[in-house]
PDB file of N, CA and C in Angstrom:
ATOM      1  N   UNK A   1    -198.597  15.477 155.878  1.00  0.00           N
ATOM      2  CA  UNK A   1    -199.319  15.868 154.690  1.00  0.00           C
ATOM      3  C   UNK A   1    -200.218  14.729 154.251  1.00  0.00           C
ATOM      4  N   UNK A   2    -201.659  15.214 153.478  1.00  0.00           N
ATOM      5  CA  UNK A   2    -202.004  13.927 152.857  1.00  0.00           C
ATOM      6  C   UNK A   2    -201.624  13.285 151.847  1.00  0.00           C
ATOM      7  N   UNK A   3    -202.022  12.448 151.462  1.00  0.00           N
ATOM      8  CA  UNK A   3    -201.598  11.806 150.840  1.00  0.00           C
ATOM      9  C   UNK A   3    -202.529  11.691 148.975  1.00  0.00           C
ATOM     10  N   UNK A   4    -202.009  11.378 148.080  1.00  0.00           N
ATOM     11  CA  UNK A   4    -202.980  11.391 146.844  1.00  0.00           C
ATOM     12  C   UNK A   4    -202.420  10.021 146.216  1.00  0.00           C
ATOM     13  N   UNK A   5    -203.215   9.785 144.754  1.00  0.00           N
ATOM     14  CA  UNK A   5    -203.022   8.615 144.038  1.00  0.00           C
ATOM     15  C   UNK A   5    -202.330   8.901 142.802  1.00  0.00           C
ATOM     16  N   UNK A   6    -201.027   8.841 142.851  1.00  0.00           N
ATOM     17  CA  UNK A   6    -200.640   9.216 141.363  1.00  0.00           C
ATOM     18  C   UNK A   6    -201.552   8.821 139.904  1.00  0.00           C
ATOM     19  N   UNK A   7    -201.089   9.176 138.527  1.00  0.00           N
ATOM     20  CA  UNK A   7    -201.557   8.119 137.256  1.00  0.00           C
ATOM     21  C   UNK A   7    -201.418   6.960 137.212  1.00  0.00           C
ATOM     22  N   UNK A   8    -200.561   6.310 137.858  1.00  0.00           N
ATOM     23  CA  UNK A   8    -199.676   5.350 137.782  1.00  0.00           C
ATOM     24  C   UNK A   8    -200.499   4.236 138.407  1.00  0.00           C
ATOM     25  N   UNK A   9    -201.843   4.560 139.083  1.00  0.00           N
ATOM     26  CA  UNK A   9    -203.043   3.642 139.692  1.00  0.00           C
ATOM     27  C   UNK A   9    -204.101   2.822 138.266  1.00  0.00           C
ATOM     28  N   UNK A  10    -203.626   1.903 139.301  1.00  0.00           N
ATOM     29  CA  UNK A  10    -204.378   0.311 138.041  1.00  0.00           C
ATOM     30  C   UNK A  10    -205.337   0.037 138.463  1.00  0.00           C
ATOM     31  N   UNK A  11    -206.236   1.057 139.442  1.00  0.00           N
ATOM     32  CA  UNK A  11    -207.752   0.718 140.026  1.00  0.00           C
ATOM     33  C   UNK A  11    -208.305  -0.277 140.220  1.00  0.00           C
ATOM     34  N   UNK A  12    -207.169  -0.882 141.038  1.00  0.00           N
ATOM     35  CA  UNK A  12    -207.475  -1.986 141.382  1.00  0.00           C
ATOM     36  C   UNK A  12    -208.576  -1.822 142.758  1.00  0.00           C
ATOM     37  N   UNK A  13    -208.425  -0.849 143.582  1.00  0.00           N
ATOM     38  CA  UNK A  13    -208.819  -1.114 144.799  1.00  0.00           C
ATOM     39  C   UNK A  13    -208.406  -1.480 145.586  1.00  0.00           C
ATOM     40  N   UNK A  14    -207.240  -2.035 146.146  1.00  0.00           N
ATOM     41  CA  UNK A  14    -206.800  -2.562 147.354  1.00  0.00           C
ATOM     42  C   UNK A  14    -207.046  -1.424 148.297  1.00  0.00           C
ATOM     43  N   UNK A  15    -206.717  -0.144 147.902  1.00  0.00           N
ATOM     44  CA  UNK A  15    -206.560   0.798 148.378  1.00  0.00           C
ATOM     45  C   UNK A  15    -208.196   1.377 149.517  1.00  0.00           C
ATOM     46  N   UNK A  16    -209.332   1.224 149.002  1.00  0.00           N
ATOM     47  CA  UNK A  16    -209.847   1.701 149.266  1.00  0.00           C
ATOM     48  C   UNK A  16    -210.403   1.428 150.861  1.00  0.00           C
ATOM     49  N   UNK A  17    -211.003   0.024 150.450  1.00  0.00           N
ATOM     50  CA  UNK A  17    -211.015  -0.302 152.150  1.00  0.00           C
ATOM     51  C   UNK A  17    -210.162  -0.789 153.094  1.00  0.00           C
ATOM     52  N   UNK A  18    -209.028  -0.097 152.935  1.00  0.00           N
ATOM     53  CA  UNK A  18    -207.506  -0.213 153.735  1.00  0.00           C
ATOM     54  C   UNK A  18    -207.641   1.052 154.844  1.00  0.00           C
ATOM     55  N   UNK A  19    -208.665   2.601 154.078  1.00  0.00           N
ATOM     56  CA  UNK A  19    -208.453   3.411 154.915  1.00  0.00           C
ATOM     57  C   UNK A  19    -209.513   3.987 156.133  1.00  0.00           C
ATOM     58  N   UNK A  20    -209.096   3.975 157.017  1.00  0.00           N
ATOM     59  CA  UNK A  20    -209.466   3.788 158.154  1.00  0.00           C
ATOM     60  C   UNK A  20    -210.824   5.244 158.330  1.00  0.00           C
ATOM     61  N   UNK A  21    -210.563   5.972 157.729  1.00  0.00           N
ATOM     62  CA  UNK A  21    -211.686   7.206 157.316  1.00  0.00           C
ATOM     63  C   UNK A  21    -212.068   7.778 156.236  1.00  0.00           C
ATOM     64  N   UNK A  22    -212.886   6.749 155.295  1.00  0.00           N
ATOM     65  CA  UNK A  22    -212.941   5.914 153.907  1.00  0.00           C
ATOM     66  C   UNK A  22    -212.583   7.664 153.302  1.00  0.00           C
ATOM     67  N   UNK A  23    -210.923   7.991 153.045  1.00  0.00           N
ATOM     68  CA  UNK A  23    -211.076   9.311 152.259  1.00  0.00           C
ATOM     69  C   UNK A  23    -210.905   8.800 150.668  1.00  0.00           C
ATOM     70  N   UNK A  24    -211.069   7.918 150.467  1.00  0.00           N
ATOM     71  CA  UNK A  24    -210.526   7.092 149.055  1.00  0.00           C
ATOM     72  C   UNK A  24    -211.820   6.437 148.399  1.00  0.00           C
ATOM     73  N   UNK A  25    -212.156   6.920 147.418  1.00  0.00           N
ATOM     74  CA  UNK A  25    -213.158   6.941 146.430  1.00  0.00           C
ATOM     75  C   UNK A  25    -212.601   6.420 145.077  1.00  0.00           C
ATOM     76  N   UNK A  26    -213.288   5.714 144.502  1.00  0.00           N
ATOM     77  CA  UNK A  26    -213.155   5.985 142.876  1.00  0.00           C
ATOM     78  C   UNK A  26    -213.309   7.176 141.941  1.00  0.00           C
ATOM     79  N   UNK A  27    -212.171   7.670 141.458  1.00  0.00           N
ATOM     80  CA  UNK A  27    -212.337   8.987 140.462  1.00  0.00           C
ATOM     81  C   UNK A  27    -212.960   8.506 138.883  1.00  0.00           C
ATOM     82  N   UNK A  28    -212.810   9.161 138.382  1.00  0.00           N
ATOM     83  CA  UNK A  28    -213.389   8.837 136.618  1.00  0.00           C
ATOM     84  C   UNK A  28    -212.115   7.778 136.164  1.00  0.00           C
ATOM     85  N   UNK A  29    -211.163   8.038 136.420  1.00  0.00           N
ATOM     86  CA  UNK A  29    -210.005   6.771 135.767  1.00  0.00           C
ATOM     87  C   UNK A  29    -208.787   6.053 136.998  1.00  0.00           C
ATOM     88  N   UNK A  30    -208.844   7.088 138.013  1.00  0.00           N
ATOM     89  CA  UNK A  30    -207.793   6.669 138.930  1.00  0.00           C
ATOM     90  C   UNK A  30    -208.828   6.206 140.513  1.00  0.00           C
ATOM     91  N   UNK A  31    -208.318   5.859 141.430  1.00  0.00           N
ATOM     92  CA  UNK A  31    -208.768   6.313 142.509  1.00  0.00           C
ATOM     93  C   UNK A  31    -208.525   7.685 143.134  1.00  0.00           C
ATOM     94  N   UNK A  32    -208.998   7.890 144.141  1.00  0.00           N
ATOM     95  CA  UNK A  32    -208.730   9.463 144.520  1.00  0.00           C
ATOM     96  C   UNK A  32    -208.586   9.433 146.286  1.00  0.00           C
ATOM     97  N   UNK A  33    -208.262  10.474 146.842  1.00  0.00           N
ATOM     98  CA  UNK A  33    -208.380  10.918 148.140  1.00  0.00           C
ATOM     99  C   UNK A  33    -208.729  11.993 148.383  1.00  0.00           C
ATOM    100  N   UNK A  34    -209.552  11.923 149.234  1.00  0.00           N
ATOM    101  CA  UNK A  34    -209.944  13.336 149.837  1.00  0.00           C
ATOM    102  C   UNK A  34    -208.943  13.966 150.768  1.00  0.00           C
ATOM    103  N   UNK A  35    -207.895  14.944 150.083  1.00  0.00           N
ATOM    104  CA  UNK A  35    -207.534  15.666 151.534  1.00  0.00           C
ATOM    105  C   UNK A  35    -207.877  16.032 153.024  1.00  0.00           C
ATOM    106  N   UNK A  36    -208.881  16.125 152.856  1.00  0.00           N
ATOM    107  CA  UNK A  36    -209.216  16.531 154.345  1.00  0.00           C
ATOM    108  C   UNK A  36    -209.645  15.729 155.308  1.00  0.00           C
ATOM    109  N   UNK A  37    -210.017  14.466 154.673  1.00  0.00           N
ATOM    110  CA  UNK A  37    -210.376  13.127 155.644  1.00  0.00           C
ATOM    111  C   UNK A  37    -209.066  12.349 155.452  1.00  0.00           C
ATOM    112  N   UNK A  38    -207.794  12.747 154.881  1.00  0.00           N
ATOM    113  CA  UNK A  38    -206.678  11.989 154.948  1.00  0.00           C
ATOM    114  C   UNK A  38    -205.598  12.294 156.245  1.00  0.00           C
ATOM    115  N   UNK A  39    -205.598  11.688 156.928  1.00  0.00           N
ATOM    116  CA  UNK A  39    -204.324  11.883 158.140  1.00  0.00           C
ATOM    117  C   UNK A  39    -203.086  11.213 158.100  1.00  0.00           C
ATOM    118  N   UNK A  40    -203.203  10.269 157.050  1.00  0.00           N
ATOM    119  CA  UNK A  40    -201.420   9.546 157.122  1.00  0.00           C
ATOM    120  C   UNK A  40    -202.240   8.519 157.690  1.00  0.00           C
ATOM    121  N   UNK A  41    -203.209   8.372 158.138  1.00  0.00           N
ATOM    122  CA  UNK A  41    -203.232   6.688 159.470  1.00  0.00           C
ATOM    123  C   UNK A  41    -202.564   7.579 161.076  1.00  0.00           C
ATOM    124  N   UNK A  42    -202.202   8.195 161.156  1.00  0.00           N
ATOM    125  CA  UNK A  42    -201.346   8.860 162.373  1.00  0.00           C
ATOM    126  C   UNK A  42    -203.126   8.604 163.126  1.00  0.00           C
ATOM    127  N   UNK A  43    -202.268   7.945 164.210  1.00  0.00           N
ATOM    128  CA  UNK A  43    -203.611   7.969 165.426  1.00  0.00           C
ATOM    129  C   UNK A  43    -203.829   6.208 165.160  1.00  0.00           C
ATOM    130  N   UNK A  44    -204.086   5.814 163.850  1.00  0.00           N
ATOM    131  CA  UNK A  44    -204.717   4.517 163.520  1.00  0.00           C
ATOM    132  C   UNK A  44    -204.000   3.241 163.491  1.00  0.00           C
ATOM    133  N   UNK A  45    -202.417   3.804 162.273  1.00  0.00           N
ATOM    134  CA  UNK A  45    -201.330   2.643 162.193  1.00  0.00           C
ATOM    135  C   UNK A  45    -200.310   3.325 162.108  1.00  0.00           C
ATOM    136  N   UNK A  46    -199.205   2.195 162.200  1.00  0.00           N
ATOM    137  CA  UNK A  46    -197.698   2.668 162.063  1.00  0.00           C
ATOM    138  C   UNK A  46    -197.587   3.502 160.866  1.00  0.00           C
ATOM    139  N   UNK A  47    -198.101   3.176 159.651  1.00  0.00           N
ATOM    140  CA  UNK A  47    -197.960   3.427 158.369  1.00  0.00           C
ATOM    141  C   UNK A  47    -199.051   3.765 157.289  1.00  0.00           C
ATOM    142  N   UNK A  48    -199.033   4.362 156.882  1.00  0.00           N
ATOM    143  CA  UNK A  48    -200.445   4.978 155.385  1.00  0.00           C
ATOM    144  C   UNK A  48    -200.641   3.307 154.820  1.00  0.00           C
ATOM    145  N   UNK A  49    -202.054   2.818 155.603  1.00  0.00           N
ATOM    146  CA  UNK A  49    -202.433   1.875 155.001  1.00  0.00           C
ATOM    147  C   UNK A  49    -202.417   1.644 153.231  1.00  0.00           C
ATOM    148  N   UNK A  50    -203.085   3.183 152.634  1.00  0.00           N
ATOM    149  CA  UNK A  50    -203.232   2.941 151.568  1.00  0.00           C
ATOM    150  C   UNK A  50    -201.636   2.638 150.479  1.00  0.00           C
ATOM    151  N   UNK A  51    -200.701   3.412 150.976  1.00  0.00           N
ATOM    152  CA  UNK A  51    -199.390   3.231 150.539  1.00  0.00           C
ATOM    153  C   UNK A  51    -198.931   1.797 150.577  1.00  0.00           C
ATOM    154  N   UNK A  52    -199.053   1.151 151.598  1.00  0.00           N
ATOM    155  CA  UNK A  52    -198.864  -0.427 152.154  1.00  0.00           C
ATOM    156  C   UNK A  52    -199.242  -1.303 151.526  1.00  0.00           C
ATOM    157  N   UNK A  53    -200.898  -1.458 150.946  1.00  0.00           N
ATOM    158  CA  UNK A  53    -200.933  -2.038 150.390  1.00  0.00           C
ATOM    159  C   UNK A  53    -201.090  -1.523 148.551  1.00  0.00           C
ATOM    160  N   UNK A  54    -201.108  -0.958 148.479  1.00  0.00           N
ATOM    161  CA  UNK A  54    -200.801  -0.569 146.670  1.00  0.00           C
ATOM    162  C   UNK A  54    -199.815  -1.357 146.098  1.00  0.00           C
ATOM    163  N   UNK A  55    -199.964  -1.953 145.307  1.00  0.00           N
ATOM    164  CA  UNK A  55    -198.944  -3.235 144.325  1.00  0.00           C
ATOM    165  C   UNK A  55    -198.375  -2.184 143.186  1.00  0.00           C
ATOM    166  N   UNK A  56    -198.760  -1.431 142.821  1.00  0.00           N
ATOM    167  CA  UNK A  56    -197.530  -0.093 142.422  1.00  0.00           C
ATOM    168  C   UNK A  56    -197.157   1.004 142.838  1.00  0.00           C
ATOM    169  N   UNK A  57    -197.465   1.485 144.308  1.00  0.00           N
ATOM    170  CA  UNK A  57    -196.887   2.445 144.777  1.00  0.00           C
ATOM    171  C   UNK A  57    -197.021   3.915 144.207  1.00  0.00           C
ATOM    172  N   UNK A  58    -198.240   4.098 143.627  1.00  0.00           N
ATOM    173  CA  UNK A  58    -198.645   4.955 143.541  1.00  0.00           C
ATOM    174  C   UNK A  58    -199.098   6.482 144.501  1.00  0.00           C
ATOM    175  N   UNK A  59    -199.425   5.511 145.983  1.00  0.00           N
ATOM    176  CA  UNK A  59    -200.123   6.256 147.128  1.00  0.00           C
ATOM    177  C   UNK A  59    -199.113   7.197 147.731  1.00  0.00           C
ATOM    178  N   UNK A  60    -198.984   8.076 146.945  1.00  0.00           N
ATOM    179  CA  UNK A  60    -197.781   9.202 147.741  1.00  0.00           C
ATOM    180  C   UNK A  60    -198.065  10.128 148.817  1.00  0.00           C
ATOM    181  N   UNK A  61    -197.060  10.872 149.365  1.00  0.00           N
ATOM    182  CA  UNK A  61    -197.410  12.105 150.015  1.00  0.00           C
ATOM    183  C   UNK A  61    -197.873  13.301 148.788  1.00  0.00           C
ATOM    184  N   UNK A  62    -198.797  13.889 149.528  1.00  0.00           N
ATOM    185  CA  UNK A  62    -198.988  15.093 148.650  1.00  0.00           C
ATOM    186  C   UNK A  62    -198.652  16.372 148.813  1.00  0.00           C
ATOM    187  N   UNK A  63    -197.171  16.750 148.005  1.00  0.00           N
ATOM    188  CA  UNK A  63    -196.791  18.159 148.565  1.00  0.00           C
ATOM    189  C   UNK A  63    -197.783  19.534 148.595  1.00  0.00           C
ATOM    190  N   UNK A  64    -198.549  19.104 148.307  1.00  0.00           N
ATOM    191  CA  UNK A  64    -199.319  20.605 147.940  1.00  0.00           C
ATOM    192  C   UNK A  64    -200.482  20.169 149.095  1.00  0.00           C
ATOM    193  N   UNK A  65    -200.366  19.804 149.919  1.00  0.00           N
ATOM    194  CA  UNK A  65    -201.474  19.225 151.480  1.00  0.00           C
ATOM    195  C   UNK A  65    -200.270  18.816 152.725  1.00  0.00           C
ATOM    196  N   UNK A  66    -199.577  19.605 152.832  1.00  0.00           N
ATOM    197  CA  UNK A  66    -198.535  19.285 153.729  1.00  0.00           C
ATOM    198  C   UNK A  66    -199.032  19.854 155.426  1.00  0.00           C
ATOM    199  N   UNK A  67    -199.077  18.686 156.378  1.00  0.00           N
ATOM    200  CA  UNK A  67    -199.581  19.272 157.431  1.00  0.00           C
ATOM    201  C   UNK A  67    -198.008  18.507 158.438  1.00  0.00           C
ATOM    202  N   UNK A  68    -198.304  19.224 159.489  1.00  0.00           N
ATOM    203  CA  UNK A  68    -197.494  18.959 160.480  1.00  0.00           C
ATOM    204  C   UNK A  68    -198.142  17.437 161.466  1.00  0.00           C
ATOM    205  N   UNK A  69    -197.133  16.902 162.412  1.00  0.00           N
ATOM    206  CA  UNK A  69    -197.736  15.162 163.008  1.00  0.00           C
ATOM    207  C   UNK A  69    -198.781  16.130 163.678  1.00  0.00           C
ATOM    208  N   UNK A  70    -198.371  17.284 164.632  1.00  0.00           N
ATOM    209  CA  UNK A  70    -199.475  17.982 165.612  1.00  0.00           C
ATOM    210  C   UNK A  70    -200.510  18.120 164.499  1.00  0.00           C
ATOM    211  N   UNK A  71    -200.714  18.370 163.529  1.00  0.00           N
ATOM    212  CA  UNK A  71    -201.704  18.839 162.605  1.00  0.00           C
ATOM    213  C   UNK A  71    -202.452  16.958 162.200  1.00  0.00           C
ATOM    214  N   UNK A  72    -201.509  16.452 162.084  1.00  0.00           N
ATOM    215  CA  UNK A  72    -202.436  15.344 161.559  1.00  0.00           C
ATOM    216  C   UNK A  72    -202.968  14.632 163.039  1.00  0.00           C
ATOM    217  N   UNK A  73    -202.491  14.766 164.084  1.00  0.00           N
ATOM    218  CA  UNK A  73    -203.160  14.130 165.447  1.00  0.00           C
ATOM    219  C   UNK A  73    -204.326  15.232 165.418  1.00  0.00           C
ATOM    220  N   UNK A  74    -204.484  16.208 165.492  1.00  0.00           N
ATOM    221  CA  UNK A  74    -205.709  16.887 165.402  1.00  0.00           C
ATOM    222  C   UNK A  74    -206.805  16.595 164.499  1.00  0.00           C
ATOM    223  N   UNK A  75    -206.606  16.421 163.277  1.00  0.00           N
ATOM    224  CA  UNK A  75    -207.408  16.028 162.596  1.00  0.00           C
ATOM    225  C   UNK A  75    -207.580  14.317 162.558  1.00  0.00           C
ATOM    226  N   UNK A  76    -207.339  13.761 163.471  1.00  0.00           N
ATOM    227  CA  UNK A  76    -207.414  12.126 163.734  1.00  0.00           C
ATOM    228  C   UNK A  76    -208.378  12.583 164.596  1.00  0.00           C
ATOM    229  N   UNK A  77    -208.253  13.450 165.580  1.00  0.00           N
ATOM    230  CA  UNK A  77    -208.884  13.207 166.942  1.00  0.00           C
ATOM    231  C   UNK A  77    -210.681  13.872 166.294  1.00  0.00           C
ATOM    232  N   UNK A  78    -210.537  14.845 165.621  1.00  0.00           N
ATOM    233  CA  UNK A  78    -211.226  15.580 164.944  1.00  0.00           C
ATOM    234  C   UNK A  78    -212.499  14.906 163.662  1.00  0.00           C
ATOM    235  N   UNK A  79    -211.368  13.713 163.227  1.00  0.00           N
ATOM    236  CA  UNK A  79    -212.374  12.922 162.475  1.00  0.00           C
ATOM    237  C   UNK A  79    -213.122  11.901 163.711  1.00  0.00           C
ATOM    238  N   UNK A  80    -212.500  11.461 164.479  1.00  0.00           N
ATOM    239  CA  UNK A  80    -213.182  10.384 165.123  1.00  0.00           C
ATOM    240  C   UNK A  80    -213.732  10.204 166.532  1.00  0.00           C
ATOM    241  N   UNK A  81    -213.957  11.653 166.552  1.00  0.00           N
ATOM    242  CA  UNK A  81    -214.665  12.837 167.303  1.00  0.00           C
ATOM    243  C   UNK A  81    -214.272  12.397 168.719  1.00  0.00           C
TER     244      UNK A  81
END
C-alpha cells in the first residue's frame, strides 16, 4: 500500500528528497504523497525511505491505498519505465 503523511508532520522536509519518485510535495500545512507515484521504495530500498527518515514518524502506510508486493513491483517497473 502507499503510503501518506499523518497531522503529526512538522514540515520539516527530510521527507521529500528521500523519495526515489519525488511522490512527496508540500501540501498547504503538512507534506503530502501522491498515491500513485508511491511504491513503498519496493524495487529501490529495503525500506520506505520517507518513513526512515521522518524524526516523528508520521510517514505511515495508507489503509485506504492498499496494494499487493506484485502490485507495487509493477508499478516500480511502470514508474521507471
Amino acid at each position: 500500500m502507499a503510503y501518506k503523511i499523518t497531522e503529526e508532520c512538522i514540515n520539516c522536509g527530510a521527507c521529500e528528497p528521500e523519495c526515489p519518485n519525488q511522490a512527496i510535495s508540500a501540501g498547504d500545512t503538512v507534506y503530502v504523497i501522491d498515491w500513485t507515484k508511491c511504491e513503498e521504495c519496493v524495487g529501490s530500498h529495503a525500506e520506505s525511505q520517507c518513513a526512515a527518515v521522518c524524526p516523528v514518524d508520521c510517514c505511515v502506510p495508507d489503509p485506504d491505498h492498499k496494494e499487493s508486493r506484485e502490485e507495487l513491483e509493477a508499478k516500480h517497473k511502470k514508474l521507471k519505465g
